[in-house]
PDB file of N, CA and C in Angstrom:
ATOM      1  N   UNK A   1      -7.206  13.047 -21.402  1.00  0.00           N
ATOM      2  CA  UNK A   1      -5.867  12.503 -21.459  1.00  0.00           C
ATOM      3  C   UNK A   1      -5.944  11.049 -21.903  1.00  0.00           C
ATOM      4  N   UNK A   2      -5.312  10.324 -22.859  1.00  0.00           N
ATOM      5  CA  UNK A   2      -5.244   9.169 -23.394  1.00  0.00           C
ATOM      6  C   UNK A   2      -4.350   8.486 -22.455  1.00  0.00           C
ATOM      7  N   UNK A   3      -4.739   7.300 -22.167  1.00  0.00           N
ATOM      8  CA  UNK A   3      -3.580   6.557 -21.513  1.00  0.00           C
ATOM      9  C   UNK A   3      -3.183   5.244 -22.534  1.00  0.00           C
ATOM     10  N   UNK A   4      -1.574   5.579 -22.541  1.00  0.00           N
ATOM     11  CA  UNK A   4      -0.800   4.676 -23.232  1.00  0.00           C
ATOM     12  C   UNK A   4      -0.017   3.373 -22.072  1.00  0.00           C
ATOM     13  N   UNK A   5      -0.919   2.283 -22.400  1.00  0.00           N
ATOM     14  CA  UNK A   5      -0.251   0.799 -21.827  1.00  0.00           C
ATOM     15  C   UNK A   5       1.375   0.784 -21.929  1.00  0.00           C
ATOM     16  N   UNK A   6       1.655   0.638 -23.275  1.00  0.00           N
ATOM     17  CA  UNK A   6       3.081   0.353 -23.633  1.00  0.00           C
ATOM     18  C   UNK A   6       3.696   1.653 -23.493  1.00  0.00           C
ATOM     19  N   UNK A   7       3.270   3.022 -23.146  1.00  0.00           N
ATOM     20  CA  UNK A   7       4.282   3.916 -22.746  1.00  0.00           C
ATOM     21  C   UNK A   7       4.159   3.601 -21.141  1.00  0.00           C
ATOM     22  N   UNK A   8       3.071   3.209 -20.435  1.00  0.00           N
ATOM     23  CA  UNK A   8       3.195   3.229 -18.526  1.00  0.00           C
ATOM     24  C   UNK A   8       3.993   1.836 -18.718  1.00  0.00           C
ATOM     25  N   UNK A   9       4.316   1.018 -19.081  1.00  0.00           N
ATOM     26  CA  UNK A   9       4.698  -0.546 -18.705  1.00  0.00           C
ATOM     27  C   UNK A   9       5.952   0.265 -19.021  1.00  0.00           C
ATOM     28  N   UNK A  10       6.951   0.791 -20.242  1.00  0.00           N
ATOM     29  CA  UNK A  10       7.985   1.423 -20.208  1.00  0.00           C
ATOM     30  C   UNK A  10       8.348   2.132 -18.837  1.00  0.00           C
ATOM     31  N   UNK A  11       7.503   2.865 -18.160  1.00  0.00           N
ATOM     32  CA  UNK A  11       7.806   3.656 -17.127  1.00  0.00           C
ATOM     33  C   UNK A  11       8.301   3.120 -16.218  1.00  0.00           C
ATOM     34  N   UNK A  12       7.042   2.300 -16.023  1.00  0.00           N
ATOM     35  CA  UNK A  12       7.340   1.039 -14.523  1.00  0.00           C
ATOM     36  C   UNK A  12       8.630   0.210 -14.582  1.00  0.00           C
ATOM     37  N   UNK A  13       8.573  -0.434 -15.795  1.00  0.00           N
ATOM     38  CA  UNK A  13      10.158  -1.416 -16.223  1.00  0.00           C
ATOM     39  C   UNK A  13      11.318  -0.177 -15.845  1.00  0.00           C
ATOM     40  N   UNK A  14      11.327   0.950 -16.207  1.00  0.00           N
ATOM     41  CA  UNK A  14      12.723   2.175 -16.098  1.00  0.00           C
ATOM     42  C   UNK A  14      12.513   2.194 -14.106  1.00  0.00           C
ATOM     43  N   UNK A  15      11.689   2.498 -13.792  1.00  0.00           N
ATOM     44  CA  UNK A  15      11.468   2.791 -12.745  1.00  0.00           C
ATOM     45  C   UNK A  15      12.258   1.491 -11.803  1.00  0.00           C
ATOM     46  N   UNK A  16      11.461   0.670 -12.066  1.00  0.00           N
ATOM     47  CA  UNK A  16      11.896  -1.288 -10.898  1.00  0.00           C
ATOM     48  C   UNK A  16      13.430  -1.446 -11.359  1.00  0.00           C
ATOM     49  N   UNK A  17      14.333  -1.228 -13.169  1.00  0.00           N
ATOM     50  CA  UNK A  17      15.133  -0.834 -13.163  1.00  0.00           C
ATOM     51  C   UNK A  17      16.161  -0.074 -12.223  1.00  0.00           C
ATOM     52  N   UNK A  18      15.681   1.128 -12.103  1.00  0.00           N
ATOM     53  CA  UNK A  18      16.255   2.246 -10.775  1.00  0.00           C
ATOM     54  C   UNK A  18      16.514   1.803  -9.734  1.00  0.00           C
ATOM     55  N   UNK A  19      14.944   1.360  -9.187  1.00  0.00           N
ATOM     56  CA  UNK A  19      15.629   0.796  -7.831  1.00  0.00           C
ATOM     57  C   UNK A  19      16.160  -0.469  -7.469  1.00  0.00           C
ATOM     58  N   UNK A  20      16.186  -1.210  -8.849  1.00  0.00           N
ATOM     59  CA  UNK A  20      17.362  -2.360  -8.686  1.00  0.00           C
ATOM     60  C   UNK A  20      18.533  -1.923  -8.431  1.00  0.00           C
ATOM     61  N   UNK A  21      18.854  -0.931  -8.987  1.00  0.00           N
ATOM     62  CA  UNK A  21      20.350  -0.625  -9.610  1.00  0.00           C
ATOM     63  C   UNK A  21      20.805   0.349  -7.986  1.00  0.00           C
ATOM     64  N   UNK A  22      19.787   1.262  -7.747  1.00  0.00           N
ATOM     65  CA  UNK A  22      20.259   1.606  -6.308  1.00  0.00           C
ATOM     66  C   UNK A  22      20.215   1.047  -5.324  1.00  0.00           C
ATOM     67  N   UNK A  23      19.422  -0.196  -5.168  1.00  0.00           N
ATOM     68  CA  UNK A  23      19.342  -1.168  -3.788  1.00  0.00           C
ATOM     69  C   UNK A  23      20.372  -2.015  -4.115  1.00  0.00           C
ATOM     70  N   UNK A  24      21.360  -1.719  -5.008  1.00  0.00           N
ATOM     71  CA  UNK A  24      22.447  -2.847  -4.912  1.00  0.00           C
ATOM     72  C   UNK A  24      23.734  -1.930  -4.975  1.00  0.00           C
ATOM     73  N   UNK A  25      23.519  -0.927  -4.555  1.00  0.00           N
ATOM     74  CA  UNK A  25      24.598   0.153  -4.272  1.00  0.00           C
ATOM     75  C   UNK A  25      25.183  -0.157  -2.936  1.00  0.00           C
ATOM     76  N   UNK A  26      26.606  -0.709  -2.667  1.00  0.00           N
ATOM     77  CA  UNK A  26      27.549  -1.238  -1.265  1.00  0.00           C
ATOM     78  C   UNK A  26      26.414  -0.544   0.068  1.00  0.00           C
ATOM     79  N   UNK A  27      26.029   0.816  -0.045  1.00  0.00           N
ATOM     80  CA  UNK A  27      25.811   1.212   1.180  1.00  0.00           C
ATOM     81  C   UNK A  27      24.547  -0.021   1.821  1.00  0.00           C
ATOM     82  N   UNK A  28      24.116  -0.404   0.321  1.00  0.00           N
ATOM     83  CA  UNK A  28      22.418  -1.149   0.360  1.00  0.00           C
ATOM     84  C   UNK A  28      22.196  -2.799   0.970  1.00  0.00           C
ATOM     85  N   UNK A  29      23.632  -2.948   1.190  1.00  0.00           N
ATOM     86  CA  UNK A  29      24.193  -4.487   0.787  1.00  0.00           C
ATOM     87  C   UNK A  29      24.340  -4.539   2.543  1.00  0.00           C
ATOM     88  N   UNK A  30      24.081  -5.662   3.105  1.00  0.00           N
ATOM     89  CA  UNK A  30      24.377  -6.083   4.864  1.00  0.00           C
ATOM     90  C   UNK A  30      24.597  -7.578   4.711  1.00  0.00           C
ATOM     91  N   UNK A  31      24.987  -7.725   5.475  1.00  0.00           N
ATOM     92  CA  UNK A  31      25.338  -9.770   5.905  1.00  0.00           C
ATOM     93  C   UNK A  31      24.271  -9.698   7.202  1.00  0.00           C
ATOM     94  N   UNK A  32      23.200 -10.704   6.558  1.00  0.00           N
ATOM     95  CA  UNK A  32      22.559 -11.147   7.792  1.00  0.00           C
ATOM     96  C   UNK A  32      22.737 -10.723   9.323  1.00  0.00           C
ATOM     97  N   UNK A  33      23.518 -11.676   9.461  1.00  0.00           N
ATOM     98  CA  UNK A  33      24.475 -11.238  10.817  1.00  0.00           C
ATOM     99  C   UNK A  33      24.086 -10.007  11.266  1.00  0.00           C
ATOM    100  N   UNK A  34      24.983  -9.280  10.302  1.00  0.00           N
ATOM    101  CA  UNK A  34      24.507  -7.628  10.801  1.00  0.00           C
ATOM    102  C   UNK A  34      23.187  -6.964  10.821  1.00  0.00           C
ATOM    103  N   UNK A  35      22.386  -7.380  10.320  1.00  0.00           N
ATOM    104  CA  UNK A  35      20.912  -6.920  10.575  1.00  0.00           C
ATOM    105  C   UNK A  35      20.279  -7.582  11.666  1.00  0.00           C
ATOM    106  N   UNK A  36      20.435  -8.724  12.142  1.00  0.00           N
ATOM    107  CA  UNK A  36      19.796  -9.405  13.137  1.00  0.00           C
ATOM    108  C   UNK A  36      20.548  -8.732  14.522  1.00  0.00           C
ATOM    109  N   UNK A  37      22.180  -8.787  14.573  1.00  0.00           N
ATOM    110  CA  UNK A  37      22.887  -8.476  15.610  1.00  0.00           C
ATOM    111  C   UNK A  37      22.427  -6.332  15.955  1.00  0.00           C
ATOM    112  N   UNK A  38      22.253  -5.825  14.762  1.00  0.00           N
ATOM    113  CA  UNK A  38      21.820  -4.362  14.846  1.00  0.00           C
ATOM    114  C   UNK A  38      20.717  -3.866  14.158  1.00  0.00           C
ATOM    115  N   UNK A  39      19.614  -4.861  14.049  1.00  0.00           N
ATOM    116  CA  UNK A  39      18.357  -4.615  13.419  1.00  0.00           C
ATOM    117  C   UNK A  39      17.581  -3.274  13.684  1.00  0.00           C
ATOM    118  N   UNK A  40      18.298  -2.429  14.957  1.00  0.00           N
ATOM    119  CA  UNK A  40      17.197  -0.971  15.288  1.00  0.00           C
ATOM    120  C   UNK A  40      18.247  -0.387  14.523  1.00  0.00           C
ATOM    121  N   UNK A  41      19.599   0.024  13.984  1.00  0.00           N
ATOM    122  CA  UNK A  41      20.145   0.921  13.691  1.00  0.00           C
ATOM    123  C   UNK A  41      19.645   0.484  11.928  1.00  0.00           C
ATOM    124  N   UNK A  42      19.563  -0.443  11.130  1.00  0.00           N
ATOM    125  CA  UNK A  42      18.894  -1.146  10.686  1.00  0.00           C
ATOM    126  C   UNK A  42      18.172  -0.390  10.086  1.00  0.00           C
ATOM    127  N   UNK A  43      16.886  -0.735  11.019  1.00  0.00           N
ATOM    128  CA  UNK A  43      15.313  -0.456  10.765  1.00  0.00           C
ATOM    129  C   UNK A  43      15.336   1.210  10.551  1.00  0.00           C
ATOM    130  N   UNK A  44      15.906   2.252  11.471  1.00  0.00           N
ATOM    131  CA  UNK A  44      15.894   3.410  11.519  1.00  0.00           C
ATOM    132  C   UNK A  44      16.822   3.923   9.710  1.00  0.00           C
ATOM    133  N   UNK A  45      17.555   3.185   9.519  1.00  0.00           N
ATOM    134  CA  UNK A  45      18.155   3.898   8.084  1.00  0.00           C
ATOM    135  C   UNK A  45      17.089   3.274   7.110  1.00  0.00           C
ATOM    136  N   UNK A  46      16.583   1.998   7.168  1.00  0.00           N
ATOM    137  CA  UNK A  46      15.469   1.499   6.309  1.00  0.00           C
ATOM    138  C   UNK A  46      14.441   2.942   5.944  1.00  0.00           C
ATOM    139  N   UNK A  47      13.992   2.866   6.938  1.00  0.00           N
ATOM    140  CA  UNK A  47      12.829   4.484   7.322  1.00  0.00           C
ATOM    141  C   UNK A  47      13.305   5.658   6.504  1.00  0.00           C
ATOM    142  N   UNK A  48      14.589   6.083   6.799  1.00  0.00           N
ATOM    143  CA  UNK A  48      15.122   7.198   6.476  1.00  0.00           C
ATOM    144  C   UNK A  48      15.282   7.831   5.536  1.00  0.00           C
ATOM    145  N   UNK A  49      15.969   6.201   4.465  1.00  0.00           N
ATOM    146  CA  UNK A  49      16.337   6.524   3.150  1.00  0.00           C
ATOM    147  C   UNK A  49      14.993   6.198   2.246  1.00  0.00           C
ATOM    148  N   UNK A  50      13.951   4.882   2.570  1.00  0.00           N
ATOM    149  CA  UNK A  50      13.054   4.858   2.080  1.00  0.00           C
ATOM    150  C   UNK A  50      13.576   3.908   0.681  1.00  0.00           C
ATOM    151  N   UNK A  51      14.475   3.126   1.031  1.00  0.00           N
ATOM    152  CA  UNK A  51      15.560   2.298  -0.009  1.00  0.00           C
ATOM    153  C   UNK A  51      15.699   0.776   0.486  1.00  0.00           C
ATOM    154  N   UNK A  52      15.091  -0.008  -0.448  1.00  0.00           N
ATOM    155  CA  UNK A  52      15.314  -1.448   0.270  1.00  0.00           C
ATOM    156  C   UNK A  52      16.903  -2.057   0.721  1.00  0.00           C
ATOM    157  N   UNK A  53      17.218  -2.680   1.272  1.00  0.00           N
ATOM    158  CA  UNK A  53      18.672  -3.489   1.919  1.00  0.00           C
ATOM    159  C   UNK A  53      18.436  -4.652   1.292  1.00  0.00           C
ATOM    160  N   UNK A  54      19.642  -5.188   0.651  1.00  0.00           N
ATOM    161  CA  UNK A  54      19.816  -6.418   0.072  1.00  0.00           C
ATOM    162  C   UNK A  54      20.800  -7.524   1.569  1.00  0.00           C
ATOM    163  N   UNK A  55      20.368  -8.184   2.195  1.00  0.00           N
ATOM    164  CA  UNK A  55      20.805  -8.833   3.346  1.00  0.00           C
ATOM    165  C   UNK A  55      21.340 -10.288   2.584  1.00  0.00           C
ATOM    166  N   UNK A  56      22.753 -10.441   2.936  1.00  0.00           N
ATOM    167  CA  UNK A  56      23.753 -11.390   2.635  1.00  0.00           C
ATOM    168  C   UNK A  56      23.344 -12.489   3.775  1.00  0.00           C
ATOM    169  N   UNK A  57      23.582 -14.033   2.636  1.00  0.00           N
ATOM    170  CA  UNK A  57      24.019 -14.863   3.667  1.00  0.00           C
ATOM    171  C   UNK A  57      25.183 -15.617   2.936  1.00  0.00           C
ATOM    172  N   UNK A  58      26.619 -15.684   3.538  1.00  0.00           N
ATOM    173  CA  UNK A  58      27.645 -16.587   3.082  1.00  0.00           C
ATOM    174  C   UNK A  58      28.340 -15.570   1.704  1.00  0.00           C
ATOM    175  N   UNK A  59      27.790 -13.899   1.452  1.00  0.00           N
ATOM    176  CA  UNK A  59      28.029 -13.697   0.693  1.00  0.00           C
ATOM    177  C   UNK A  59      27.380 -13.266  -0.583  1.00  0.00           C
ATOM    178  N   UNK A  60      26.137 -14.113  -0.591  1.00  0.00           N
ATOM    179  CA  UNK A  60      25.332 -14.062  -1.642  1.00  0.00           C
ATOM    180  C   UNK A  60      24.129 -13.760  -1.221  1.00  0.00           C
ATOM    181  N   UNK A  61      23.367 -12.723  -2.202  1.00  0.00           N
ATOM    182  CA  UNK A  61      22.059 -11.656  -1.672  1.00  0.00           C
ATOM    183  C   UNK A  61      21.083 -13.078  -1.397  1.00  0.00           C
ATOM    184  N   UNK A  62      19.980 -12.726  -0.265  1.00  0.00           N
ATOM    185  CA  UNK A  62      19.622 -14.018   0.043  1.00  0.00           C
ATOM    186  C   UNK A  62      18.395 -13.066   0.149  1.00  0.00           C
ATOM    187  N   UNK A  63      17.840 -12.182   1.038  1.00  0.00           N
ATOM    188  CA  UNK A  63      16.651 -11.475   1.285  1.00  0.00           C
ATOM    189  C   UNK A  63      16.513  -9.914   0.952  1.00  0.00           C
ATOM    190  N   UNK A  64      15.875  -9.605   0.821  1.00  0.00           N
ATOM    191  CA  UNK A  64      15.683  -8.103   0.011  1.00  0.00           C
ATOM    192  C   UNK A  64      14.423  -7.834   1.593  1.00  0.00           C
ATOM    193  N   UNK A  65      14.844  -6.316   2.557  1.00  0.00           N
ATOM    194  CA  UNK A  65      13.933  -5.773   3.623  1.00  0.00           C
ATOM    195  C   UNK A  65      13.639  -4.122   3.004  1.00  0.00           C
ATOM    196  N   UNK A  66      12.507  -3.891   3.536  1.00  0.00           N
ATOM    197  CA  UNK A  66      12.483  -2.573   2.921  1.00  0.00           C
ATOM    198  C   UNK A  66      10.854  -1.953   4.699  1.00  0.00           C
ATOM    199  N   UNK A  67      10.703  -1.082   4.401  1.00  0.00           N
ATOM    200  CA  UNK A  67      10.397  -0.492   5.039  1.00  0.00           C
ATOM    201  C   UNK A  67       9.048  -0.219   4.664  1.00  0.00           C
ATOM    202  N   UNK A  68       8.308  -0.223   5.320  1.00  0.00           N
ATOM    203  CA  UNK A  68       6.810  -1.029   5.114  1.00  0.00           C
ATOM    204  C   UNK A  68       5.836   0.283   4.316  1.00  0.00           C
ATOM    205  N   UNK A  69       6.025   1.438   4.906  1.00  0.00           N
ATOM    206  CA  UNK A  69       5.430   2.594   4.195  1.00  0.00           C
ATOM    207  C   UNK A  69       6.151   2.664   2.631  1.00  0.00           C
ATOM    208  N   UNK A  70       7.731   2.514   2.797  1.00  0.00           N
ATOM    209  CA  UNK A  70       8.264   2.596   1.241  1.00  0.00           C
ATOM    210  C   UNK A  70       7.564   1.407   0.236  1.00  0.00           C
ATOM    211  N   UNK A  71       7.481   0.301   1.239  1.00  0.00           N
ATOM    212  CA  UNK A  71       7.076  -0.711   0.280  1.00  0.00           C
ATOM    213  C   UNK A  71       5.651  -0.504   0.008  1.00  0.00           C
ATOM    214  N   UNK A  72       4.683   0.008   0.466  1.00  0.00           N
ATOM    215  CA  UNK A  72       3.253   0.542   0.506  1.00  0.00           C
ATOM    216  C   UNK A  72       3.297   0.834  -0.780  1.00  0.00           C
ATOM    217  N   UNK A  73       3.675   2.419  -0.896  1.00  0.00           N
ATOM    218  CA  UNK A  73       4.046   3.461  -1.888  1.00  0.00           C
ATOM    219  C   UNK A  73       4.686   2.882  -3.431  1.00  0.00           C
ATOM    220  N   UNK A  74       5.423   1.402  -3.380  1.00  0.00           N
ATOM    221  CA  UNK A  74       6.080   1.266  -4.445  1.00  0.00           C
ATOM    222  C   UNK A  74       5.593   0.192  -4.686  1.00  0.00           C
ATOM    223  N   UNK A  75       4.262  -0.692  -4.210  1.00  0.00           N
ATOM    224  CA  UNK A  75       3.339  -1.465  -4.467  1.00  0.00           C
ATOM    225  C   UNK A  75       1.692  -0.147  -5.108  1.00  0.00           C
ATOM    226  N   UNK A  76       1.350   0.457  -4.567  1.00  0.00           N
ATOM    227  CA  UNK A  76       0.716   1.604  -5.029  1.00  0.00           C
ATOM    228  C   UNK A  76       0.963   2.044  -6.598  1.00  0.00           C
ATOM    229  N   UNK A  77       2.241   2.421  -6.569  1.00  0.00           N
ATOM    230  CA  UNK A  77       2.672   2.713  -7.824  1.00  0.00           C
ATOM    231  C   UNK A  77       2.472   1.985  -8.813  1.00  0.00           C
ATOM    232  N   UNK A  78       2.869   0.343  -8.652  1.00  0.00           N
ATOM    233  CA  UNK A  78       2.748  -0.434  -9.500  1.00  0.00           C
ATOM    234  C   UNK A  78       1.704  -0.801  -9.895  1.00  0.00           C
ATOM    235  N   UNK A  79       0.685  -0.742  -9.145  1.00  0.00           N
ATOM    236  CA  UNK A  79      -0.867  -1.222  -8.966  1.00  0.00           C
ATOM    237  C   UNK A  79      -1.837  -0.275  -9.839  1.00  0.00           C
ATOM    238  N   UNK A  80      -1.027   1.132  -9.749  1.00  0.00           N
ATOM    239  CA  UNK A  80      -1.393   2.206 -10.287  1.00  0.00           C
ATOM    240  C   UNK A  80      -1.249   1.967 -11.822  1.00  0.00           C
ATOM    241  N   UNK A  81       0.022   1.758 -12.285  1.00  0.00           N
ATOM    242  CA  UNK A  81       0.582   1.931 -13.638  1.00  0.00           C
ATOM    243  C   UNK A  81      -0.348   0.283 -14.338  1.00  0.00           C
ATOM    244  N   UNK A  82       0.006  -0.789 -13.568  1.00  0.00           N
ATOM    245  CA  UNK A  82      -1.030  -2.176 -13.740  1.00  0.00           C
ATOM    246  C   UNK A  82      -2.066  -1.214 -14.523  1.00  0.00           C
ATOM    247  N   UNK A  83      -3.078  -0.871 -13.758  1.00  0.00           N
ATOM    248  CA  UNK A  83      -4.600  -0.578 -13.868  1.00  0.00           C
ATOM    249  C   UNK A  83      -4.690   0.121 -14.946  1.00  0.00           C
ATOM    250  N   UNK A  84      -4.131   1.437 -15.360  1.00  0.00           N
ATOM    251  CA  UNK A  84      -3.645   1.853 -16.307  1.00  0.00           C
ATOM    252  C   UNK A  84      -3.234   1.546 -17.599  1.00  0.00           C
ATOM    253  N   UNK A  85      -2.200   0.233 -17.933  1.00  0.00           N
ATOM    254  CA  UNK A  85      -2.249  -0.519 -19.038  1.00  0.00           C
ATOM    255  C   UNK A  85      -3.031  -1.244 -19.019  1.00  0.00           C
ATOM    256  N   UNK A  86      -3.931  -1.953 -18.392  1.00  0.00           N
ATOM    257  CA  UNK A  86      -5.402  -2.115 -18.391  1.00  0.00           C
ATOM    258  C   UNK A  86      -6.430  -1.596 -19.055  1.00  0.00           C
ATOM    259  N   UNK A  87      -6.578  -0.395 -18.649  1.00  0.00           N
ATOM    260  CA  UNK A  87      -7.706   0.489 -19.602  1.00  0.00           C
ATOM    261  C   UNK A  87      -7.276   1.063 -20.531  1.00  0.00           C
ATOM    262  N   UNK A  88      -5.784   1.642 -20.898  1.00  0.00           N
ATOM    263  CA  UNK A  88      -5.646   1.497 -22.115  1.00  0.00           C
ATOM    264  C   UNK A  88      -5.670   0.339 -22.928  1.00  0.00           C
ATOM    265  N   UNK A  89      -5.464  -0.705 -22.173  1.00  0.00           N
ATOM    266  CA  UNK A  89      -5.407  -2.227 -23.029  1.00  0.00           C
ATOM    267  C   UNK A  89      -6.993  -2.476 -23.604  1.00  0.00           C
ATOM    268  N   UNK A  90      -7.856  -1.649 -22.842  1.00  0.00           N
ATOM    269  CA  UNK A  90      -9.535  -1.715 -22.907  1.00  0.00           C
ATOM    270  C   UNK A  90      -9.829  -0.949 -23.855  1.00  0.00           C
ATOM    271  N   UNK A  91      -9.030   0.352 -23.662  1.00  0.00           N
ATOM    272  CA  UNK A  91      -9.488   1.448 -24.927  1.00  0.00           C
ATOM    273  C   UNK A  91      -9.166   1.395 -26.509  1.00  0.00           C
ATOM    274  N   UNK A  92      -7.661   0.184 -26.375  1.00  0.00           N
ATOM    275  CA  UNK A  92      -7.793   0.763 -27.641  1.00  0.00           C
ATOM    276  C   UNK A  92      -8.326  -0.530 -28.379  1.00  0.00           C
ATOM    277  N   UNK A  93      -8.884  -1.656 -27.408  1.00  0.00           N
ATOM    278  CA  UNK A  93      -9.899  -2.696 -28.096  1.00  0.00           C
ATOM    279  C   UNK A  93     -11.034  -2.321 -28.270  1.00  0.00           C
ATOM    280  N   UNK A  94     -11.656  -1.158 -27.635  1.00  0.00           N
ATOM    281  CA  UNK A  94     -12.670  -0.523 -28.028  1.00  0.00           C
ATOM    282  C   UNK A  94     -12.460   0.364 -29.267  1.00  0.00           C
ATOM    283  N   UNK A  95     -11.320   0.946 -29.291  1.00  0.00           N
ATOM    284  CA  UNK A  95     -11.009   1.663 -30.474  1.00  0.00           C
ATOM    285  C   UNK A  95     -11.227   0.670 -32.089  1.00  0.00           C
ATOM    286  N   UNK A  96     -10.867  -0.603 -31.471  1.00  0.00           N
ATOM    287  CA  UNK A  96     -10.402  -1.418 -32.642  1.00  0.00           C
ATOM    288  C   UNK A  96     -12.208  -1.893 -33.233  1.00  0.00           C
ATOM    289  N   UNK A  97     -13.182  -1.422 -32.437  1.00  0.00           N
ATOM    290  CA  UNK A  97     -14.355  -1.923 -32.644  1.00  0.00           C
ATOM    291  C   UNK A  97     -14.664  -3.735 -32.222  1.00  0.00           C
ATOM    292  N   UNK A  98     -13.391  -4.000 -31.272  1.00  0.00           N
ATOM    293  CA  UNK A  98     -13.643  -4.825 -30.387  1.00  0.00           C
ATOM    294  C   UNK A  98     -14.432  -4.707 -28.976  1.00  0.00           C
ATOM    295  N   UNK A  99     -14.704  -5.444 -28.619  1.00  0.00           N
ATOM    296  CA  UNK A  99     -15.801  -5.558 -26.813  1.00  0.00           C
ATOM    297  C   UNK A  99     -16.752  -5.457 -27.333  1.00  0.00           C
ATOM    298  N   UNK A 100     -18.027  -5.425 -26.341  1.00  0.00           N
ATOM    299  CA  UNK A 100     -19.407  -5.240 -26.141  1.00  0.00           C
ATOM    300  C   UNK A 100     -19.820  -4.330 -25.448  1.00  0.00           C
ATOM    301  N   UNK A 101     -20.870  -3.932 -25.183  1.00  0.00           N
ATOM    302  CA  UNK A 101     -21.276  -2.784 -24.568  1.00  0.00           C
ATOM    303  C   UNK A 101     -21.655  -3.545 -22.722  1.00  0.00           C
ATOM    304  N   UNK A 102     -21.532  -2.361 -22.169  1.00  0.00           N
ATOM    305  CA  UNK A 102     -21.327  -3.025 -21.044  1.00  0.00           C
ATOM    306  C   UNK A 102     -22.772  -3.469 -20.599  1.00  0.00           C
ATOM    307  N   UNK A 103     -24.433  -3.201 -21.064  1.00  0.00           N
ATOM    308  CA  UNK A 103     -25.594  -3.823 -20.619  1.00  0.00           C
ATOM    309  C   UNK A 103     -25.593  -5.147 -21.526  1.00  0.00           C
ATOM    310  N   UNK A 104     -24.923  -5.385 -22.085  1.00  0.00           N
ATOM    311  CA  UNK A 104     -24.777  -6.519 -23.021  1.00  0.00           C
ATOM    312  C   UNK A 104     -23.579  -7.809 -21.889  1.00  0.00           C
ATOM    313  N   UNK A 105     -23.260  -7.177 -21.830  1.00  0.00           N
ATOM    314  CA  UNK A 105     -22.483  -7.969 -20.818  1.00  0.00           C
ATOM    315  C   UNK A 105     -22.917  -8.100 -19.227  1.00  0.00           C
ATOM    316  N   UNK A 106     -23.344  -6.947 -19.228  1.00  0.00           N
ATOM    317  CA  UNK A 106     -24.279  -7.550 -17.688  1.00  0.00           C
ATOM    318  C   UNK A 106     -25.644  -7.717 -17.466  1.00  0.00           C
ATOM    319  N   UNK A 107     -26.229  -8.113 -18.720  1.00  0.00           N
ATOM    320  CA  UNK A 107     -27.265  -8.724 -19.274  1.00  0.00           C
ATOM    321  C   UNK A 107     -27.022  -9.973 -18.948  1.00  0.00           C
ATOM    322  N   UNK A 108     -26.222 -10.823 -19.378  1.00  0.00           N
ATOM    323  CA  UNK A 108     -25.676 -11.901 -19.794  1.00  0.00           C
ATOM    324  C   UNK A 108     -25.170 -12.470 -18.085  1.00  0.00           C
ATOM    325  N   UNK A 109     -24.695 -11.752 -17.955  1.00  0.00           N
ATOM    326  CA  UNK A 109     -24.003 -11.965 -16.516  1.00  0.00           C
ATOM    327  C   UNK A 109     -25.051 -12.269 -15.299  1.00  0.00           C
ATOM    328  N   UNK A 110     -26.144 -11.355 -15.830  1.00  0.00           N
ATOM    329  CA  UNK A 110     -27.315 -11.534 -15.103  1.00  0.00           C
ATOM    330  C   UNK A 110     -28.452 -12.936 -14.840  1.00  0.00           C
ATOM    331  N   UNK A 111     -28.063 -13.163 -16.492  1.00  0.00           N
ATOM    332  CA  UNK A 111     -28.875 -14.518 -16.591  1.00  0.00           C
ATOM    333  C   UNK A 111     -27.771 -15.457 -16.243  1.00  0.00           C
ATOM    334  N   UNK A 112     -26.888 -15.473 -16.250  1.00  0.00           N
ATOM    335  CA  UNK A 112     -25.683 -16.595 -16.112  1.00  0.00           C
ATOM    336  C   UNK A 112     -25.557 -17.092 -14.387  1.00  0.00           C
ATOM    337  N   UNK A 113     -25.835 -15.810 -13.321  1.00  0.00           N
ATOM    338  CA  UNK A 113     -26.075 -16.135 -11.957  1.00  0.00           C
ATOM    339  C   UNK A 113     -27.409 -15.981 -11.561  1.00  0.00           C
ATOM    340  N   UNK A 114     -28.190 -15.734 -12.490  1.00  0.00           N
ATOM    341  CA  UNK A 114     -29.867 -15.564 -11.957  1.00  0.00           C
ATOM    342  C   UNK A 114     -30.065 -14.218 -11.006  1.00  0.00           C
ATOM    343  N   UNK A 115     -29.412 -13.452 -11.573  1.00  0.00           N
ATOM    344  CA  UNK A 115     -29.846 -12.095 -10.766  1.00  0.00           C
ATOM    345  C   UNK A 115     -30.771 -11.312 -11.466  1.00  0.00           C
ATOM    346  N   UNK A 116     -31.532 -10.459 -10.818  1.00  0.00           N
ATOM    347  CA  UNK A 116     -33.257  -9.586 -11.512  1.00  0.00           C
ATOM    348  C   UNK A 116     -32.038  -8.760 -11.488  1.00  0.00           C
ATOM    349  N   UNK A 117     -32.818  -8.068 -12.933  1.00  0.00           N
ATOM    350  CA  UNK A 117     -32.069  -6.414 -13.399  1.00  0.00           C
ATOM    351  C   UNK A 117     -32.393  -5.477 -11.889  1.00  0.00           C
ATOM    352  N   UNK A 118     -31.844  -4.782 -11.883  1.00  0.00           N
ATOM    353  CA  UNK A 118     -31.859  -3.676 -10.984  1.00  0.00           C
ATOM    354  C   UNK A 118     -32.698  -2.403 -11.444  1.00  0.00           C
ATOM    355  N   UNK A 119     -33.482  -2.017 -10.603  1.00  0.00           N
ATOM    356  CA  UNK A 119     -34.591  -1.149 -10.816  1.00  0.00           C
ATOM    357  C   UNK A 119     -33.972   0.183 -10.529  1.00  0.00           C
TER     358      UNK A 119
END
């Protein structure tokens, strides 16, 4: 399977898109106030929906809370798709008959911190 950088960075951008556009849906939206004064009823829909809360102060979005497993999962993801346009970003400079070979580089690396080759 080939991995395409500029088709996963498309994905991720549609994706962080999405859940902009649904974490700013009225149900998503609280005034401070109300999260501090009912933070367990709160925390339990945080969990539920698996959807960050945009928390008001004076009106205007001030903190973005989300729920620590959702936020896990949608740091994962990103980290995932990252790494990904990465090595395609690697492959197709290798394609291009750019880089070095990798004992060439940890050749070099070797003499640069004084480490013995590995037996």
């Amino acid at each position: 399977m080939e991995l395409d950088g500029a088709r996963n960075l498309t994905i991720l951008k549609a994706y962080l898109k999405h859940m902009a556009a649904t974490s700013l849906l009225p149900e998503n939206i609280h005034p401070l106030t109300d999260f501090l004064r009912h933070h367990k009823r709160h925390l339990q829909r945080l969990k539920r929906s698996q959807r960050p809360a945009v928390l008001t102060l004076n009106g205007k979005a001030e903190v973005v809370v989300q729920d620590a497993k959702a936020y896990q999962a949608m740091m994962e993801g990103v980290e995932a798709m990252q790494a990904q346009a990465g090595i395609a970003k690697g492959l197709a400079s290798m394609a291009r008959g750019q880089g070095e070979p990798a004992e060439t580089v940890f050749a070099r690396l070797r003499r640069k911190h004084g480490f013995k080759p590995a037996r």
